[in-house]
Protein backbone atom coordinates (compact mmCIF):
# COMPACT_ATOMS: atom_id res chain seq x y z
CA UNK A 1 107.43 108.24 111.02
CA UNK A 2 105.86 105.03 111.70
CA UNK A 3 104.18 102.64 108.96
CA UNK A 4 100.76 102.35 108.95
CA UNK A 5 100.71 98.85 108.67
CA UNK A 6 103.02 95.67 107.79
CA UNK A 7 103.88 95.64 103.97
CA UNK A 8 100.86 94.17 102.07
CA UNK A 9 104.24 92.04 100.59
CA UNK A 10 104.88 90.87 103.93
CA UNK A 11 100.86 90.08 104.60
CA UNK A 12 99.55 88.79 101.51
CA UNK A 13 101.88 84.82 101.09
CA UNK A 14 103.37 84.47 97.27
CA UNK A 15 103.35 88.43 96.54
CA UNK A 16 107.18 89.55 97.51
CA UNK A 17 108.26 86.44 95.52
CA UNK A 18 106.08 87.38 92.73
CA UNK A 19 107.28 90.84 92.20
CA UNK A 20 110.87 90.26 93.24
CA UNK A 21 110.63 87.74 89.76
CA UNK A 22 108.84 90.86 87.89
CA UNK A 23 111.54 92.90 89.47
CA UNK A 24 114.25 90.55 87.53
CA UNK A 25 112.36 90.65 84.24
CA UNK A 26 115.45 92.80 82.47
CA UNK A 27 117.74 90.39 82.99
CA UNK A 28 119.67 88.58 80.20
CA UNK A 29 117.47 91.21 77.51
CA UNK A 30 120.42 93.64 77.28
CA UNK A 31 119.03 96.13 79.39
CA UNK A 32 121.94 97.50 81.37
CA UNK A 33 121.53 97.24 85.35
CA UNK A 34 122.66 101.14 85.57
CA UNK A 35 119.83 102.17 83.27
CA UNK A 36 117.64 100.16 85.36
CA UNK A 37 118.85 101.90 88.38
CA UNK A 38 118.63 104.87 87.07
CA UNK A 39 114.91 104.50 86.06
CA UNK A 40 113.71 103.07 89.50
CA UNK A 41 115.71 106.32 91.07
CA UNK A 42 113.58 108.85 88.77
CA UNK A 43 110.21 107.36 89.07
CA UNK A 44 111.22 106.71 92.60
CA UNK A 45 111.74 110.48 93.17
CA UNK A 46 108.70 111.98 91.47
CA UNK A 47 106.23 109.69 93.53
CA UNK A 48 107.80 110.82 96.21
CA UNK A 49 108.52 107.01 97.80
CA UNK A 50 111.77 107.91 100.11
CA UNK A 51 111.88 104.35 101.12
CA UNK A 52 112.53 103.05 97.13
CA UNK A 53 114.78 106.45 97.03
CA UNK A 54 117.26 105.59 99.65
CA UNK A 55 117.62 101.64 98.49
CA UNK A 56 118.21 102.07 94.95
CA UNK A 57 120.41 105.09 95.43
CA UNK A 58 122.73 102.36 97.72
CA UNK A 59 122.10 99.77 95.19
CA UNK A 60 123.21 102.18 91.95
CA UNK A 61 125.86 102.76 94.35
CA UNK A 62 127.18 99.21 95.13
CA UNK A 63 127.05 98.70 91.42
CA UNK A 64 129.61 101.09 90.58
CA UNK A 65 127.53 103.90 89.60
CA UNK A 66 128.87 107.55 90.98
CA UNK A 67 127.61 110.31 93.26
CA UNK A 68 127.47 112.25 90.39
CA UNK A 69 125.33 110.80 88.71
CA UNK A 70 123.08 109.76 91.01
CA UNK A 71 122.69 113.57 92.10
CA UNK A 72 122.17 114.93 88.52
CA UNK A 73 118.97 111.98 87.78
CA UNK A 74 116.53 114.69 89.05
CA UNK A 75 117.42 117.43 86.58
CA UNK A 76 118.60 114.70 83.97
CA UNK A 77 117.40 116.85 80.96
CA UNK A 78 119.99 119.91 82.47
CA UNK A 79 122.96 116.97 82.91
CA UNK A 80 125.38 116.24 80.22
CA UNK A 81 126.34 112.91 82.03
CA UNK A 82 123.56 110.54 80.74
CA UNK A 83 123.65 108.65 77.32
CA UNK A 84 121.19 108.89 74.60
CA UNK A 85 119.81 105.41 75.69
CA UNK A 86 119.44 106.96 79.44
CA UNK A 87 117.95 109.68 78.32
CA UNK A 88 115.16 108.24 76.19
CA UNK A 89 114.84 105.84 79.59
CA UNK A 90 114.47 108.24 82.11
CA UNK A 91 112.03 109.81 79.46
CA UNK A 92 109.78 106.81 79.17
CA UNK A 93 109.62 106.54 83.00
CA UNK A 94 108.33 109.85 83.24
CA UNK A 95 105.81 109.47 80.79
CA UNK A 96 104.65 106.36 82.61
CA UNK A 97 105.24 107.15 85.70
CA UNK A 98 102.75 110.73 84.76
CA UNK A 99 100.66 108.86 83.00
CA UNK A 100 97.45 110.85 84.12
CA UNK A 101 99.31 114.48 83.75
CA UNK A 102 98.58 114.22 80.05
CA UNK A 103 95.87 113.78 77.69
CA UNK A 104 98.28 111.27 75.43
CA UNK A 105 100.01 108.92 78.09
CA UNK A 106 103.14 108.50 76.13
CA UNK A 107 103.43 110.39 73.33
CA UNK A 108 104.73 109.06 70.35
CA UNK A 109 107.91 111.28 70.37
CA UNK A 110 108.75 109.98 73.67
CA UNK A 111 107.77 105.85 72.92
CA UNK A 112 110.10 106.61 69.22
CA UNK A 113 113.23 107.43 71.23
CA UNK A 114 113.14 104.70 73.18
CA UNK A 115 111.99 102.31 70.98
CA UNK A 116 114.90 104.14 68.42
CA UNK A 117 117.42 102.37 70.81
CA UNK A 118 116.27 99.75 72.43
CA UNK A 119 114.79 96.08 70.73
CA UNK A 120 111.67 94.91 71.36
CA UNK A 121 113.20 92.65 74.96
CA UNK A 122 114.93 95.47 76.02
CA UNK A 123 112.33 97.72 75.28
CA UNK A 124 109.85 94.98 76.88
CA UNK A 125 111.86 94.90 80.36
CA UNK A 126 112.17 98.55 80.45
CA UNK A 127 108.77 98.74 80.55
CA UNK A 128 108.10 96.28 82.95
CA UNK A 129 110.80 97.91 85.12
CA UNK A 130 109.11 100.94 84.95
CA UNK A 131 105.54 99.47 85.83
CA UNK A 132 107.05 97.52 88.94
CA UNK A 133 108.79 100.44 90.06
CA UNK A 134 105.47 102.34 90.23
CA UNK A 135 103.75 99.70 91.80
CA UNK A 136 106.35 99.55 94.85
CA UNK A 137 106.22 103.19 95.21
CA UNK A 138 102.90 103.38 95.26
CA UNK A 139 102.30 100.30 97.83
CA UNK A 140 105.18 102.26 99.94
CA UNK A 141 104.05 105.53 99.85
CA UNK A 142 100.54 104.36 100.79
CA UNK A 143 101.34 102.94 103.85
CA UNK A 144 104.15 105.38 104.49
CA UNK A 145 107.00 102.90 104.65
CA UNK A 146 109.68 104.74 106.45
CA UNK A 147 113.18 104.95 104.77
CA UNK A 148 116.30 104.86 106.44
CA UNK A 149 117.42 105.27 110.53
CA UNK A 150 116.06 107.64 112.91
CA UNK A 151 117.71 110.90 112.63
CA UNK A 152 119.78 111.38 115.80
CA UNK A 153 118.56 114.58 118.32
């Protein structure tokens, strides 16, 4: 699979240095990196965006998180290895992320948990994470960024 054009980051001057300071909005709020991980891996996975799939799966993974985990983020509700705080993470980012699959956007239920656990800066980046996340996927899966090396014949 080819692109179908240069990365509109890569065209457009100012924009990758723009979102790559969005993309570091969590830090020093609290907001653990492996949560963060684990939210750009879900919302990652659901718009389909192999590209952001494969690098945040290697960066989870050079941050100490395991296989395990990593493999159980699609069927999170079925895992027993995620916290409570995970949980009510990888909950918001589907909400978001399926923002249009529902007649209320985010329910309450689902904005309580998180907002349950997390203060209003942590709660803050998560959300910004979340929105960034979906913007990359979306920019990638538009113009079909390819993820990964050429499979061998």
């Amino acid at each position: 699979m080819e692109a179908r054009m240069n990365n509109p980051v890569m065209v457009l001057p100012g924009t990758l240095d723009a979102l790559q300071a969005a993309g570091r909005t969590y830090e020093n709020t609290g907001l653990p990196a492996r949560t963060v991980h684990l939210v750009h891996l879900r919302a990652s996975q659901i718009n389909g965006c192999s590209f952001c799939v494969e690098m945040h799966t290697r960066e989870a993974l050079d941050d100490g998180e395991s296989v395990e985990r990593l493999t159980a983020v699609a069927a999170w509700r079925e895992s027993r290895r995620f916290t409570e705080a995970e949980r009510a993470a990888l909950a918001l980012t589907e909400a978001v992320t399926r923002i249009a699959d529902r007649p209320e956007s985010v329910s309450d239920e689902v904005w309580d948990a998180a907002a349950d656990i997390y203060d209003e800066k942590q709660l803050a980046a998560l959300v910004m994470q979340i929105a960034t996340i979906n913007m990359w996927n979306r920019v990638n899966a538009t113009i079909r960024q390819p993820a990964g090396a050429a499979p061998r014949s």
